[in-house]
Structures are given as C-alpha cells and as structure tokens.
Protein backbone atom coordinates (compact mmCIF):
# COMPACT_ATOMS: atom_id res chain seq x y z
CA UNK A 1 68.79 64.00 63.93
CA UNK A 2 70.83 61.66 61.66
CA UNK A 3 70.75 62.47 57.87
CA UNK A 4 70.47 59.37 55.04
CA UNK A 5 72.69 59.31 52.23
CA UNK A 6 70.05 61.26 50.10
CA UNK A 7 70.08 64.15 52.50
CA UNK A 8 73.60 64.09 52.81
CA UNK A 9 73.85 64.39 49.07
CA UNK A 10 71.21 66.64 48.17
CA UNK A 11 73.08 68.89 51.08
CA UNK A 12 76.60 68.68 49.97
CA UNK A 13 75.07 69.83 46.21
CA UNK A 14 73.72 72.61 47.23
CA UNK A 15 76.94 73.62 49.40
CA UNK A 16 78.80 73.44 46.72
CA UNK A 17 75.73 75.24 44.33
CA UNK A 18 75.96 78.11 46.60
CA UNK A 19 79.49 78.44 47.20
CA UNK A 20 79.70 78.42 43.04
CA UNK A 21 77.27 80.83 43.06
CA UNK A 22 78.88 83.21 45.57
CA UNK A 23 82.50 82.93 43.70
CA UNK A 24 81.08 83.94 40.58
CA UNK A 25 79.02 86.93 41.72
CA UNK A 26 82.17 88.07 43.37
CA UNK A 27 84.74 87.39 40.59
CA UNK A 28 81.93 89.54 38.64
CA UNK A 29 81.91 92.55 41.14
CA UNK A 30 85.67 92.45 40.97
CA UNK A 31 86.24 92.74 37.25
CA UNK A 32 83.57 95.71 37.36
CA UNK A 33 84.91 97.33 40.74
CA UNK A 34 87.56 100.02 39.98
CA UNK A 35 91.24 98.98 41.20
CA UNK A 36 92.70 100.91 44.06
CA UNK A 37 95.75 103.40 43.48
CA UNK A 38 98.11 100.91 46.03
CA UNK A 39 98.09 97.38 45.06
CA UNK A 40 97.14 95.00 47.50
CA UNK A 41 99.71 93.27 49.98
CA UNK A 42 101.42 89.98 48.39
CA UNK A 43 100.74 87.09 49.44
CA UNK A 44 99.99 83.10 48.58
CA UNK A 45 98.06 81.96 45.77
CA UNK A 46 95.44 79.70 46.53
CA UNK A 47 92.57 77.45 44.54
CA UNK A 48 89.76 79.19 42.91
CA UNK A 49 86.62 79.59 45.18
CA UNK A 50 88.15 77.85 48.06
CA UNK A 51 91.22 80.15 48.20
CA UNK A 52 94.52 79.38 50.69
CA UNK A 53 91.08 77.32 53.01
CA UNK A 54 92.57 73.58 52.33
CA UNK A 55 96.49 75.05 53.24
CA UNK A 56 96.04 75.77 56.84
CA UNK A 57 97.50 73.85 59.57
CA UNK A 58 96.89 73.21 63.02
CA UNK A 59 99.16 75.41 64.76
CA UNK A 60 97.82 79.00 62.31
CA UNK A 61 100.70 80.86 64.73
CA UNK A 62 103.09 79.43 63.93
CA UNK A 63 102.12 79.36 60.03
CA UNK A 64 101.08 82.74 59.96
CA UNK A 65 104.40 83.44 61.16
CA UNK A 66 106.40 81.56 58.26
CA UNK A 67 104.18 83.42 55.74
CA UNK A 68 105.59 86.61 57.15
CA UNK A 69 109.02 85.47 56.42
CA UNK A 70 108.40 84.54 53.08
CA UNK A 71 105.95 87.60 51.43
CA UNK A 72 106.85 90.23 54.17
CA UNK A 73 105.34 92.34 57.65
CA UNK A 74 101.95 92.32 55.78
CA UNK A 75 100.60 90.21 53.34
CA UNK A 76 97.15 88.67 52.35
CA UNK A 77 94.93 85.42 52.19
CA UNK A 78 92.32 84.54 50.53
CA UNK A 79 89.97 82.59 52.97
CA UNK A 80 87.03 81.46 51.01
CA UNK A 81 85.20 84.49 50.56
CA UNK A 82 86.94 86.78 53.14
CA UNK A 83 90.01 87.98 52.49
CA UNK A 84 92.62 88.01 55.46
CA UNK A 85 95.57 90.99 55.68
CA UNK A 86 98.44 89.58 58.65
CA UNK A 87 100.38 92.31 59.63
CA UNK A 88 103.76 91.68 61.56
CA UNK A 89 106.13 94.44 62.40
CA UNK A 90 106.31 97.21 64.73
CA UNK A 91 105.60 100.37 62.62
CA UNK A 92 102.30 98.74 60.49
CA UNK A 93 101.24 97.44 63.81
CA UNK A 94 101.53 100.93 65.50
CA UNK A 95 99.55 102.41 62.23
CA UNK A 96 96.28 99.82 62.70
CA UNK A 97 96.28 100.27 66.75
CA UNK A 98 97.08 104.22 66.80
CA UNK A 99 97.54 106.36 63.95
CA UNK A 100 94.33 104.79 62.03
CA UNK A 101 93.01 103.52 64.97
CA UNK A 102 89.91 104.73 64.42
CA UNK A 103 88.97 102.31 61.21
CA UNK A 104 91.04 99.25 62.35
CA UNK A 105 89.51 99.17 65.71
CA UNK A 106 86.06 97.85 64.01
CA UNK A 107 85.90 93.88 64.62
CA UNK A 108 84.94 91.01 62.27
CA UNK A 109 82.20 89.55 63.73
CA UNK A 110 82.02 85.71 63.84
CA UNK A 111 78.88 83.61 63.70
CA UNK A 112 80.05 82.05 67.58
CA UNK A 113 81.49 85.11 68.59
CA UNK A 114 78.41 86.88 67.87
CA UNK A 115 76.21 84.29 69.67
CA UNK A 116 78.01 83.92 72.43
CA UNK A 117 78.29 88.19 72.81
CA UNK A 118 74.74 88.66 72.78
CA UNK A 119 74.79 89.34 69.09
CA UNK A 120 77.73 91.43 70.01
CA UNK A 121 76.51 93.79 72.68
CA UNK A 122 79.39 93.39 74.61
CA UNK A 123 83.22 95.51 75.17
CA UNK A 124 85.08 93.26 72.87
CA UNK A 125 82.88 92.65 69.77
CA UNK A 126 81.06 95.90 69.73
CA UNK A 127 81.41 98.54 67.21
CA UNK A 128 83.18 101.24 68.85
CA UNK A 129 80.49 103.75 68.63
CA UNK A 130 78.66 106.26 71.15
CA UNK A 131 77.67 102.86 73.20
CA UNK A 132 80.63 100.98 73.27
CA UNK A 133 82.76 103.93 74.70
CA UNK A 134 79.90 104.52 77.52
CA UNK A 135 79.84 100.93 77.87
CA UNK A 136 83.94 100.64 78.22
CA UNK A 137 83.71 104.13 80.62
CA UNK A 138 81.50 101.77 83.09
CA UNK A 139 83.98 98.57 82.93
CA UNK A 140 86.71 100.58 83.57
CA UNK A 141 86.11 103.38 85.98
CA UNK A 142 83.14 101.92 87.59
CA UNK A 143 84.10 98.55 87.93
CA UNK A 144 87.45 97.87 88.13
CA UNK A 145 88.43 101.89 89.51
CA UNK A 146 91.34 102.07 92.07
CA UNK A 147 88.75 102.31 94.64
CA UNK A 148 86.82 99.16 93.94
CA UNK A 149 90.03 97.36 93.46
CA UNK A 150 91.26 98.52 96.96
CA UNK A 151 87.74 97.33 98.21
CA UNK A 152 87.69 93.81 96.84
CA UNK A 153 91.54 92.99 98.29
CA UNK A 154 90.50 90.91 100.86
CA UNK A 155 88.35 89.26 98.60
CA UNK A 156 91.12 88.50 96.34
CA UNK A 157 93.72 87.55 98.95
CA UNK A 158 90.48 85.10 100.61
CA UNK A 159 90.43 83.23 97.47
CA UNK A 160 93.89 82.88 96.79
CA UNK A 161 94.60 81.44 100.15
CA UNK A 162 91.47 79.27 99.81
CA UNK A 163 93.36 77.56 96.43
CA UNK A 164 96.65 77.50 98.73
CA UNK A 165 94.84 75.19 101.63
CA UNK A 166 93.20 73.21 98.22
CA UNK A 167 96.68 72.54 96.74
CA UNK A 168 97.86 71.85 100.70
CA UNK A 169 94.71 69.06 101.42
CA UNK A 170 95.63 66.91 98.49
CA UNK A 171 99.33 66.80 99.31
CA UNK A 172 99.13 63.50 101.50
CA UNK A 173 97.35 62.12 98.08
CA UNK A 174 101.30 62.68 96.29
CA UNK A 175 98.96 63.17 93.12
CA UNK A 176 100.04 65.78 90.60
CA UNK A 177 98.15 68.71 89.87
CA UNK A 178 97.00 70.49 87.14
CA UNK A 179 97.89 74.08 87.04
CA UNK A 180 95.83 75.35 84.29
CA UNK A 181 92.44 73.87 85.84
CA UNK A 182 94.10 74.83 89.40
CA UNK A 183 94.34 78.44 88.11
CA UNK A 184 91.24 78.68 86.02
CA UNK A 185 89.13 77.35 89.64
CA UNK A 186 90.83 80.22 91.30
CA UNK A 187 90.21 83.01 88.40
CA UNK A 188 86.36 81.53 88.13
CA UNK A 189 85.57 81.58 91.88
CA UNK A 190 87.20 84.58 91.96
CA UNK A 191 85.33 86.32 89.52
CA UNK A 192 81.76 84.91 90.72
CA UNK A 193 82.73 86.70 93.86
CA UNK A 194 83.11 89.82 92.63
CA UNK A 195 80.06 89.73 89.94
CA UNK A 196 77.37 88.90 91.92
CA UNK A 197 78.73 88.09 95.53
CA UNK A 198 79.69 84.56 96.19
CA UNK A 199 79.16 80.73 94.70
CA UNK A 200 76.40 78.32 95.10
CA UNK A 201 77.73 76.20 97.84
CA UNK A 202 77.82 72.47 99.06
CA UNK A 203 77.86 69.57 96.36
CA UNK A 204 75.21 71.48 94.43
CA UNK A 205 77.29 74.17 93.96
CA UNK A 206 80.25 71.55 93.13
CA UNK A 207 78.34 70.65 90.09
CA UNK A 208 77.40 73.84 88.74
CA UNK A 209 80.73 75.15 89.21
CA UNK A 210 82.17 72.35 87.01
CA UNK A 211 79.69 72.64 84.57
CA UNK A 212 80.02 76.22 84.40
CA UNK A 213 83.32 76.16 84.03
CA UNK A 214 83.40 73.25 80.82
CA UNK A 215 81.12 75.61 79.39
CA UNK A 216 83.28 78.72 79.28
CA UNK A 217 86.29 76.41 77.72
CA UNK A 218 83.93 75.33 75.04
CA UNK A 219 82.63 78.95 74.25
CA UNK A 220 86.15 79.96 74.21
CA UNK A 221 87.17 76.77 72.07
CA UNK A 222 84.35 77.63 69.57
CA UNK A 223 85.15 81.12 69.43
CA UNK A 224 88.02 80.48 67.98
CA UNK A 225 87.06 77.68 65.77
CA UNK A 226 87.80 77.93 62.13
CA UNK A 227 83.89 78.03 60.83
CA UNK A 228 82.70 77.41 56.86
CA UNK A 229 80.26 80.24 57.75
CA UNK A 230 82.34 82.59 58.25
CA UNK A 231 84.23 81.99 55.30
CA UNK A 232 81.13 81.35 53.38
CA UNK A 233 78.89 83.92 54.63
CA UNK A 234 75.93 83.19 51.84
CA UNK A 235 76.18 79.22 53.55
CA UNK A 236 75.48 80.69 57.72
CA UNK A 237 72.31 79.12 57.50
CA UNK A 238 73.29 76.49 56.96
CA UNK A 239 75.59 76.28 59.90
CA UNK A 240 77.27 73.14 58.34
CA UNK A 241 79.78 72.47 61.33
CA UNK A 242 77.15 72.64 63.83
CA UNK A 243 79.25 75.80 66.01
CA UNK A 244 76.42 78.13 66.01
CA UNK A 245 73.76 74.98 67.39
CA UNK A 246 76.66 74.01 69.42
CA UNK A 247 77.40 77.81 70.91
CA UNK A 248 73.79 78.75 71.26
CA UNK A 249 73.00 75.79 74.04
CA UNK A 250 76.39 77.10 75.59
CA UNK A 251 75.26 80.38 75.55
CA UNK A 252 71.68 79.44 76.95
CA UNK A 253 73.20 77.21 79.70
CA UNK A 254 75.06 80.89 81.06
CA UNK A 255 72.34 83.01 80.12
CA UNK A 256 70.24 80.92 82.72
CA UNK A 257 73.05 81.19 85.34
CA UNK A 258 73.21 85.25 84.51
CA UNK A 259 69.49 85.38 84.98
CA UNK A 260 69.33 83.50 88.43
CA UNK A 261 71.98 85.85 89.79
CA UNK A 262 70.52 89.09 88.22
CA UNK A 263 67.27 88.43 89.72
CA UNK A 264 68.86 87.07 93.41
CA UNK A 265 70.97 90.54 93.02
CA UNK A 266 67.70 92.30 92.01
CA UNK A 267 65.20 90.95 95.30
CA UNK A 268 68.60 92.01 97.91
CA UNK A 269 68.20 95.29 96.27
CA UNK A 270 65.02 95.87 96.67
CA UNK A 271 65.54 94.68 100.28
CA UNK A 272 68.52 96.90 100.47
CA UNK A 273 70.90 94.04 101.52
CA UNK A 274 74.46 94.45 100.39
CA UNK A 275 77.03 91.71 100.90
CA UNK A 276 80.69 91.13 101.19
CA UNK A 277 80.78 93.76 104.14
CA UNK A 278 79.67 96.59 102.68
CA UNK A 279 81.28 95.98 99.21
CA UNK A 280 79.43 95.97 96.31
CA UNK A 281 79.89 93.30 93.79
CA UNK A 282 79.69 94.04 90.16
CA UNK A 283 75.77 93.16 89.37
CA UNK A 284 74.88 95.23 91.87
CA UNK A 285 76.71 98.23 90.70
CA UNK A 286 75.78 97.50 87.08
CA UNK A 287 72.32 97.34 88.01
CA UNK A 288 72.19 100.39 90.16
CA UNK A 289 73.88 102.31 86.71
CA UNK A 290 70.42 100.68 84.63
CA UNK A 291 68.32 102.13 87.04
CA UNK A 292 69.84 105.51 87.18
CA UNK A 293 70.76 105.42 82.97
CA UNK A 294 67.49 103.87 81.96
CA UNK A 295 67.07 102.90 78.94
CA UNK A 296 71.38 103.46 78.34
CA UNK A 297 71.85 100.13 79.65
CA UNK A 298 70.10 97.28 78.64
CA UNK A 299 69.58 94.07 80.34
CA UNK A 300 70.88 92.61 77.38
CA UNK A 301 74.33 94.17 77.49
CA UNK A 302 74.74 94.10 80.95
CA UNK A 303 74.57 90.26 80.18
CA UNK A 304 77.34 90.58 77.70
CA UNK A 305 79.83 92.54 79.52
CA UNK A 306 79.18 90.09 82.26
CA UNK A 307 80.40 87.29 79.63
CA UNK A 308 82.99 89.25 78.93
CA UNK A 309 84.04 89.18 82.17
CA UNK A 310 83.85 85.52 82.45
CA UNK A 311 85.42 84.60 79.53
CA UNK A 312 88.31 87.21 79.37
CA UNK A 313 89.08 86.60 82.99
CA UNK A 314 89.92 82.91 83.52
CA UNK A 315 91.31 80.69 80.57
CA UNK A 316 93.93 83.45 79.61
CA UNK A 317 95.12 83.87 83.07
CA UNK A 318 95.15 80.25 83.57
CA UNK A 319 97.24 79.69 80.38
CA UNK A 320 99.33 81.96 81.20
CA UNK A 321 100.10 80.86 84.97
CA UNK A 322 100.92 77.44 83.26
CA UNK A 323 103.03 79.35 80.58
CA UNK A 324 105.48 80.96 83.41
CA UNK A 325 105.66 77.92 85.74
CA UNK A 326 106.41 75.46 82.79
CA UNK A 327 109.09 77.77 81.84
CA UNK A 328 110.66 78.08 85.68
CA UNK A 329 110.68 74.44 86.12
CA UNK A 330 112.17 73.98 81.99
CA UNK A 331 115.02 76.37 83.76
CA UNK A 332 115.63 75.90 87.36
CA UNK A 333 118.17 78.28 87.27
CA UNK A 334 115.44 80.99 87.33
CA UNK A 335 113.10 78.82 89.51
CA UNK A 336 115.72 79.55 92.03
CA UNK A 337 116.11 83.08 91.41
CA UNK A 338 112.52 83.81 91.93
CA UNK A 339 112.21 82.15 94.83
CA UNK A 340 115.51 83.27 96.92
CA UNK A 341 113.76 86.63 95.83
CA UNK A 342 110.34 85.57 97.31
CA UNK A 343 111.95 84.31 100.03
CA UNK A 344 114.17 87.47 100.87
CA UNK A 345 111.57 90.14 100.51
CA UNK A 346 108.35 88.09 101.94
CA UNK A 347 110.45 84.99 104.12
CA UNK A 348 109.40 81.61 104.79
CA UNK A 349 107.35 82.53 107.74
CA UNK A 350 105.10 84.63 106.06
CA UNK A 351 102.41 84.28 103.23
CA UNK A 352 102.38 86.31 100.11
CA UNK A 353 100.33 90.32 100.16
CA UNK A 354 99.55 92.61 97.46
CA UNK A 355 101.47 94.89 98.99
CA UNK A 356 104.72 92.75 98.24
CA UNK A 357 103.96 92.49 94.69
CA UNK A 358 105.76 95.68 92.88
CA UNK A 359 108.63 94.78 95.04
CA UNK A 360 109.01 91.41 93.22
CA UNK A 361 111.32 92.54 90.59
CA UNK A 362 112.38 89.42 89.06
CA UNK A 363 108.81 87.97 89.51
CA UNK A 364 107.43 90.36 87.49
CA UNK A 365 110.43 90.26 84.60
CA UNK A 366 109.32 86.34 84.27
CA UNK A 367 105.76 87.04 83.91
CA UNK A 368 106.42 89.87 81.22
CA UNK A 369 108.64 87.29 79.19
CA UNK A 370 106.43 84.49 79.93
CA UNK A 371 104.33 86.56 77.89
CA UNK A 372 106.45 88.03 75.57
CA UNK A 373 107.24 83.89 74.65
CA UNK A 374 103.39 83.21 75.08
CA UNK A 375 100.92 85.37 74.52
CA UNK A 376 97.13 84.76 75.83
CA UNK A 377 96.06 86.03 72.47
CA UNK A 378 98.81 85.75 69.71
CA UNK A 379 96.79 86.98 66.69
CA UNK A 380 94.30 89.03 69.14
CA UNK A 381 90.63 89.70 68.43
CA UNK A 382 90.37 90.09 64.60
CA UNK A 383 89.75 93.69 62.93
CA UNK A 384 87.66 94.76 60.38
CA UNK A 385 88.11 98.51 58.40
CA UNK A 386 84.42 99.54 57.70
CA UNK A 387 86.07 101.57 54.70
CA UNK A 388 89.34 101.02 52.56
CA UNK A 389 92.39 101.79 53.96
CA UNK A 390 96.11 102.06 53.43
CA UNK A 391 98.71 100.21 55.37
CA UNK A 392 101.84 100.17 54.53
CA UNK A 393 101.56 101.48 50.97
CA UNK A 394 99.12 98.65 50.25
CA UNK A 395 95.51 99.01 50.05
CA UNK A 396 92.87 96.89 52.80
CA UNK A 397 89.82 97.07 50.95
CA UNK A 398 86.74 97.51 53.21
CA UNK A 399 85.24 94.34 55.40
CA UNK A 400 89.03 92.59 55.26
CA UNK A 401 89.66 90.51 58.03
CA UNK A 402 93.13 92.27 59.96
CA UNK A 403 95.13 89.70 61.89
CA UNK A 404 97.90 91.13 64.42
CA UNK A 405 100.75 88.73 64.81
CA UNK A 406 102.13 89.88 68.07
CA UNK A 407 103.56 86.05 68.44
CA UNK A 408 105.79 86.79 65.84
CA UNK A 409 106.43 90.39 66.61
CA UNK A 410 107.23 89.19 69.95
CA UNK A 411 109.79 87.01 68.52
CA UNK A 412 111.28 89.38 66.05
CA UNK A 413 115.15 88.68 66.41
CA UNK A 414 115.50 92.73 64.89
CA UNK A 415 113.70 93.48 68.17
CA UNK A 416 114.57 91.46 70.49
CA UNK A 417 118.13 89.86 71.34
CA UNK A 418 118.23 85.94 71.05
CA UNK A 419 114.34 85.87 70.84
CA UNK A 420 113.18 82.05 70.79
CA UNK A 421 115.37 81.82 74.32
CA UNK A 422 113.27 82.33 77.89
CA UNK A 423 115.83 84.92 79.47
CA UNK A 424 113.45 87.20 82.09
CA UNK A 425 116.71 89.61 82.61
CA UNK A 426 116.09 91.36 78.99
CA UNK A 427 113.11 93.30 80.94
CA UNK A 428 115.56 94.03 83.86
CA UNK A 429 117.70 96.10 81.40
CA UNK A 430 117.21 99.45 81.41
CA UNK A 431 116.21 99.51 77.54
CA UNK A 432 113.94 96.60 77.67
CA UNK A 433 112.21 97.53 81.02
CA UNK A 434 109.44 100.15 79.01
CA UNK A 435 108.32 97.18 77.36
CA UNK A 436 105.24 97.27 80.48
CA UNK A 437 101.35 95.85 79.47
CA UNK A 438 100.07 99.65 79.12
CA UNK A 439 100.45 99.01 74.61
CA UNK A 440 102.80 102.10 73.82
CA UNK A 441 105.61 99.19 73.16
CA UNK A 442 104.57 98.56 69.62
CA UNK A 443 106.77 95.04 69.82
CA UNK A 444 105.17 93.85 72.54
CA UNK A 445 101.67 94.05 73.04
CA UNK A 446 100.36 91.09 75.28
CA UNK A 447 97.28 92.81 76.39
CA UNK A 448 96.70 94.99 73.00
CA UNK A 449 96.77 98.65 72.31
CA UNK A 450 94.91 101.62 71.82
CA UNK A 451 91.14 101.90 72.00
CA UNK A 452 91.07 97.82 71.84
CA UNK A 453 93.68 97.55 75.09
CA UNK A 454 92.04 94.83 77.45
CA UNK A 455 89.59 96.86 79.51
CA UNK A 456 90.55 94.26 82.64
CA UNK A 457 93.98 94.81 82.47
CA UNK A 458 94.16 96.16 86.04
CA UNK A 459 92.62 93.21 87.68
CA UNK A 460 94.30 90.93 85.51
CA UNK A 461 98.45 92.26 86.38
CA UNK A 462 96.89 91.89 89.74
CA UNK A 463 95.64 88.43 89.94
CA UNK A 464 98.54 87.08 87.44
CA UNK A 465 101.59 88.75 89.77
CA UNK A 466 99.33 87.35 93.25
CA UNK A 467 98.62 83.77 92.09
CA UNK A 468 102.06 83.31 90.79
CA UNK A 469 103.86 84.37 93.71
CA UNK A 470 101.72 82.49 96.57
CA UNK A 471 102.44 79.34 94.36
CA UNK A 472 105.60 79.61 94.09
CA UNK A 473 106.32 81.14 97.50
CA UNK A 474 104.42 78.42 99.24
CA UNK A 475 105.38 75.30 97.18
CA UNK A 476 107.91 73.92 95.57
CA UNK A 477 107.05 72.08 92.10
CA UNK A 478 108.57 69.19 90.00
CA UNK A 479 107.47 67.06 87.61
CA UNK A 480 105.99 63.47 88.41
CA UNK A 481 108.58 60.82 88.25
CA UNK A 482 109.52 59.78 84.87
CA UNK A 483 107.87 62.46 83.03
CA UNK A 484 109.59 65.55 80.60
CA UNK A 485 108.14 68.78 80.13
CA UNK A 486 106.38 69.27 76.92
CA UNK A 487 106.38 73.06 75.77
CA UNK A 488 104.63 72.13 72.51
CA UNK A 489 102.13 74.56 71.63
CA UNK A 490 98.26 74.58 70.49
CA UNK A 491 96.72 77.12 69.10
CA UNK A 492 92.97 77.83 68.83
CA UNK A 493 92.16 81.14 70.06
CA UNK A 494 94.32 80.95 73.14
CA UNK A 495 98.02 79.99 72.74
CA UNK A 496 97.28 76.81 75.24
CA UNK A 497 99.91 74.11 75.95
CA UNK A 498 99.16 70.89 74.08
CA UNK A 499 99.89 68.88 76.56
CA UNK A 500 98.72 70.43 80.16
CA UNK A 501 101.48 70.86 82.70
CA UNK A 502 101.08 68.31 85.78
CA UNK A 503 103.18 69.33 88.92
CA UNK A 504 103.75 67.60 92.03
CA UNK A 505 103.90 70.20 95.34
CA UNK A 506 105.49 70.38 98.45
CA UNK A 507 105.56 72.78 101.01
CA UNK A 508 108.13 75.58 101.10
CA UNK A 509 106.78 77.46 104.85
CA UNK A 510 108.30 76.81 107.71
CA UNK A 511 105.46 76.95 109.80
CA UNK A 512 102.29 74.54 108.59
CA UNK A 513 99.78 76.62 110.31
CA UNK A 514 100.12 79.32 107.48
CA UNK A 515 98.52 76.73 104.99
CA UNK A 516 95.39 77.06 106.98
C-alpha cells in the first residue's frame, strides 16, 4: 500500500512525537536513578535522543574496531535508546564468556531475530534457563553425538562428491564459478539430508531449493539489519523499515516447508519406515524425543532449532570456504603448500576421506587463520546482562546491549605477531597451535565460548576441513582472465566478501573416472 504525502507526514510527526517522548521519560528516570559506584565505560558523545545512530558506517567492524583504539578494550554507545558496551581484549572478553558467564550469556533480542526464532524458542536466542540447557543437551548429544556423526559419513562424503561431479559437468562450459553459492548448495543439501531425509527432486525440487535457499540469505541479511525498532523500542509497532513485515513472510515461507516435512516424517513413523539405510535423520529423532518428553518439547521449538540448524549451518560455512580459498589463490605460495600436502598424504589417484582429514596439517592451519583473519561472526550474537554488572571496573547497567569484537581481538598485534598478514604457519608453532575452535583461547574465539559456544561445532570442523580439501584436492583454481582478487570486506551479520569470489576449475586427478 502506497502512502500520500499526508500520511507520510502525519507518520513522520508522530515518529518523531514518540521518540521525544521516549528521550524525555528516560533523561527523567536517569536524573532520579541512583549512580552506580564504577562509572560507566568511556566512550563517544553523540546527539541528544538520536545518540552515536547518524555516525555509523557501513563496514560497523571495522569502526567498532577504531573506537577501541581511541577510548580503550571497552567502551560505550549510545544507540538511540539502547545503550551498546564493545568489549575488545582478552581478559574482559574471558570475564563476559566465563567468569560472569552466567549474566552475559542472556541475549538482546531483536524484533527479526525474534521472528525469525519462533519468538525466540530456539538454541541461540533463548534465555539460558531450565529449557534452553535441555534444549542444547538434545542438539548436542542427541543430534550431532559421535555416534550419529559416524552414522551420517556416507551421507556427508555422498554429497560432497555429488558437488565435485557438479563443479566437473560445467567444466566444458570454461564459466567461472561461484564458491560461496557452490558451498552454501552443498551445506543446504547437506543439511536437508540429515533433517528430514533427502530433497524434493526433479525441476520441482530445483525451484524450491533455490527459493529456499534466497530465503535463508534474506533471514540472515535481516537479522543482522540495523532496525529503528530496536533502537526505538516504544516505535516496534510501527515497524518503520518494514524488517519485521519483511521477516515474517520469510519466516512463513520456511515454516510451510518445516511443516510439509514434519508431517511426511510424522505418516513414515507411524508406518515405521526409516530411511537413509537405517539412519535416522534429525526430525525423526526430534520427534521420537516429543513423543517420549511430552509436553518438554514443543512443536514450536522443535521448529526453531530446526532454523537454527538451517541458518547456522550454510552461509557461515560458505563464507568461510570463500574466505580460505580467496586467501590461497591471493598467495600461491600457500596454494602450493596445501596441495603438495594433499597430494602426498591422499595422491592424485585417489579422492579425499574423512579419515585423511586430521592428517592434513597445513590444511587445517589455513582454515584456523582463515578464520582468525575472517571470522563467520566478528561481533557474535549480541548479549544482554538481565542485572547490572561490572566489567572491567566499569559498570553495564542492566538490558545493555554487549558486543564481542573478536575481529579485532583476532587482530590484536599484542597477541598476535604481524596480525593484518595471512601467514597459516603461526598455528603450526608450538605456542600458537592451542589456539583450536573449543573457546578456552580467549584471543581467538571463531566459534564463541562458554555456555554460548556454537552447539554445531562438531559438524561444522567437519564439513569446513571435507569441502575444502576435495576442492582443492580435485581442482585447481584461478581467477577468470583479466580479473584481480578483491578481499574487500562487508559486514552485516556475517563478515561476507563484498565482491563474491569467481574461480575458474580444472581438474587436478589423474584418472577422470574419480569425478564420477
């Protein structure tokens, strides 16, 4: 529905009525409100109601980052209405994700966040209450335990060879390819696989794959949109940027492919078919815990952690992938390292197993700097304290949004030697080689820490070590003719490249029958 001038005017006034009306209610409360014994972090000034808002860039990383350098390892903005506390240094960043872990592991919940979480009814929204521990327990030791990982290999290795023959089809075509959308295919059929058994197939299933794939980008792409309602909290219903409208038909448009396959799951039950040789996919166990926990499990959060599934699993991995490939081809010198290494321990006659990957030493150093340099999630999933806390001899008054700047932590020259420069050795030294993804490295924390740690971090090292290494094992890469690698950056709520990374391949085996 378009809007006239009238109703654009009468809606801009009362914006700006309410947002005068919320400033001066809470420069009221703050005169009355008694002062904390620790002052609050420094920071930037901003403008009155509107705080530091009109100052932010486009690349808030990077920014957040300078601000650090100026007013120190923590410091504060005023967003609007919500004040923001960064925090960037080893020992504050070990006190919010373990010594007062349990108040900073409370999120801020964001209006498309929220929608797109089942109103937060998922692992990485959740309060982290009674629920959300029994609700982790299940993603972790039911799902993705050692056993069901050893049962779903030859799923994984089926699907990665799959993406192999793709790449190996088009190469008559001499058409680069994109490796982020190459990756984020693989994750997403992948992960359909494993949560309820399998993709619709034909041109049908084409189609919905596509769409269902445009439509976790944009749910991640919202997520992390900066949103007046969250600054503004009193103007949410308003929803003046359209994200909650927008996220809600997103949200519906999954919700009605989660439905379909809980209640295909739900009639093979009943019928006691299993698929996948014996294997059960994710739904089905899920649903088998509902029926046993009752009432413990909802319909409605089974839904979410099946989102979070989705969404954690395939644009961060695919990011990533592009991250350390981008990097190998900016420095063939380690291109050729890793693959004289693939090519000694696996040869040319021979396709890429699990059961190579811990031996891929220097594989597995570029991946850990590729995201050391690039992290999935550079400011991670905010926190909230539900109660004032101290950090750092500063006071975090209660509902403050806490940023972690592991992208700059992660670049912290006191930390780390020469740390702009992509060197993979650094986690070949002895020193540097305990900086690993399990979070007790307080400078480097690409999958998070403490109760927050990514609950798929298993399956993730997995897939990110196997997909890397059967690219690069069975294709060599270069850029198309002409073109230069561009490592800029762009940050929303994944640290994506701004321009994607287009690759031509050609085959490294010496015998083509191993492409199909």
């Amino acid at each position: 529905m378009e809007l006239n001038n009238d109703q654009l005017y009468s809606l801009s006034t009362l914006s700006i009525s309410l947002v005068l009306i919320t400033s001066i209610i809470w420069y009221i409360k703050s005169f009355f409100i008694k002062k904390p014994s620790s002052p609050l972090p420094p920071g930037p000034r901003g403008l009155p109601i509107i705080g530091y808002l009109p100052f932010l860039g486009d690349n808030l990383v990077r920014q957040f980052t300078e601000l650090g350098h100026k007013y120190g390892p923590v410091y504060k903005l005023q967003l609007g209405a919500k004040l923001c506390v960064v925090v960037s240094s080893k020992p504050l960043i070990k006190e919010v994700v373990r010594d007062k872990d349990t108040i900073f592991a409370h999120r801020d919940p964001q209006v498309g966040g929220l929608v797109a979480t089942y109103n937060g009814n998922d692992i990485a929204w959740a309060k982290p209450d009674t629920q959300w521990r029994r609700m982790r327990k299940i993603f972790m030791h039911e799902l993705l335990s050692s056993d069901n990982l050893k049962a779903s290999f030859k799923l994984r290795r089926d699907v990665v060879r799959k993406t192999i023959r793709f790449v190996h089809t088009n190469l008559q075509t001499g058409e680069p390819m994109g490796i982020g959308d190459l990756i984020f295919r693989t994750e997403l059929d992948l992960l359909m696989n494993l949560l309820w058994g399998g993709t619709i197939e034909g041109k049908e299933g084409e189609r919905l794959e596509a769409e269902f794939r445009n439509a976790i980008t944009d749910i991640i792409d919202l997520v992390g949109k900066p949103n007046i309602s969250d600054f503004f909290p009193v103007l949410a219903f308003l929803d003046i940027q359209g994200v909650k409208r927008k996220m809600k038909g997103l949200h519906h448009f999954v919700d009605t492919i989660f439905d379909s396959a809980i209640a295909e799951r739900g009639k093979k039950l009943s019928g006691g078919i299993i698929t996948n040789e014996g294997r059960k996919d994710f739904l089905q166990i899920l649903l088998e815990l509902k029926e046993t926990q009752g009432s413990e499990m909802s319909i409605t959060q089974l839904k979410a952690m099946l989102m979070d599934i989705v969404v954690g699993g395939t644009d961060s991995s695919a990011m990533t992938i592009e991250w350390a490939i981008s990097e190998l081809l900016n420095h063939p010198e380690f291109m050729a390292k890793v693959q004289k290494e693939l090519s000694d321990i696996i040869g040319t006659n021979n396709v890429v197993e699990e059961f190579h990957l811990p031996k891929l030493t220097y594989l597995q150093a570029v991946l850990k700097e590729t995201m050391r340099l690039h992290p999935a999630l550079p400011l991670m999933i905010p926190r909230c304290p539900p109660e004032s806390a101290t950090l750092g001899g500063f006071t975090v008054p209660k509902n403050t949004r806490v940023l972690i700047n592991i992208y700059a932590v992660q670049r912290d020259p006191s930390i780390w030697e020469n740390p702009t420069e992509f060197r993979p050795e650094r986690f070949l030294d002895n020193v540097e080689q305990k900086s690993d993804f399990s979070g007790n490295n307080f400078g480097y924390l690409p999958f998070g820490s403490g109760r927050r740690l990514c609950a798929g971090l298993a399956l993730a090292e997995i897939m990110l070590m196997y997909l890397l290494a059967s690219l690069l094992h069975s294709y060599d890469w270069k850029l198309p003719e002409g073109e230069t690698l561009d490592m800029t950056e762009k940050f929303k709520i994944i640290l994506r490249k701004k321009k994607p990374l287009l690759a031509i391949p050609s085959p490294r085996l010496s015998d083509p029958k191993l492409y199909v």
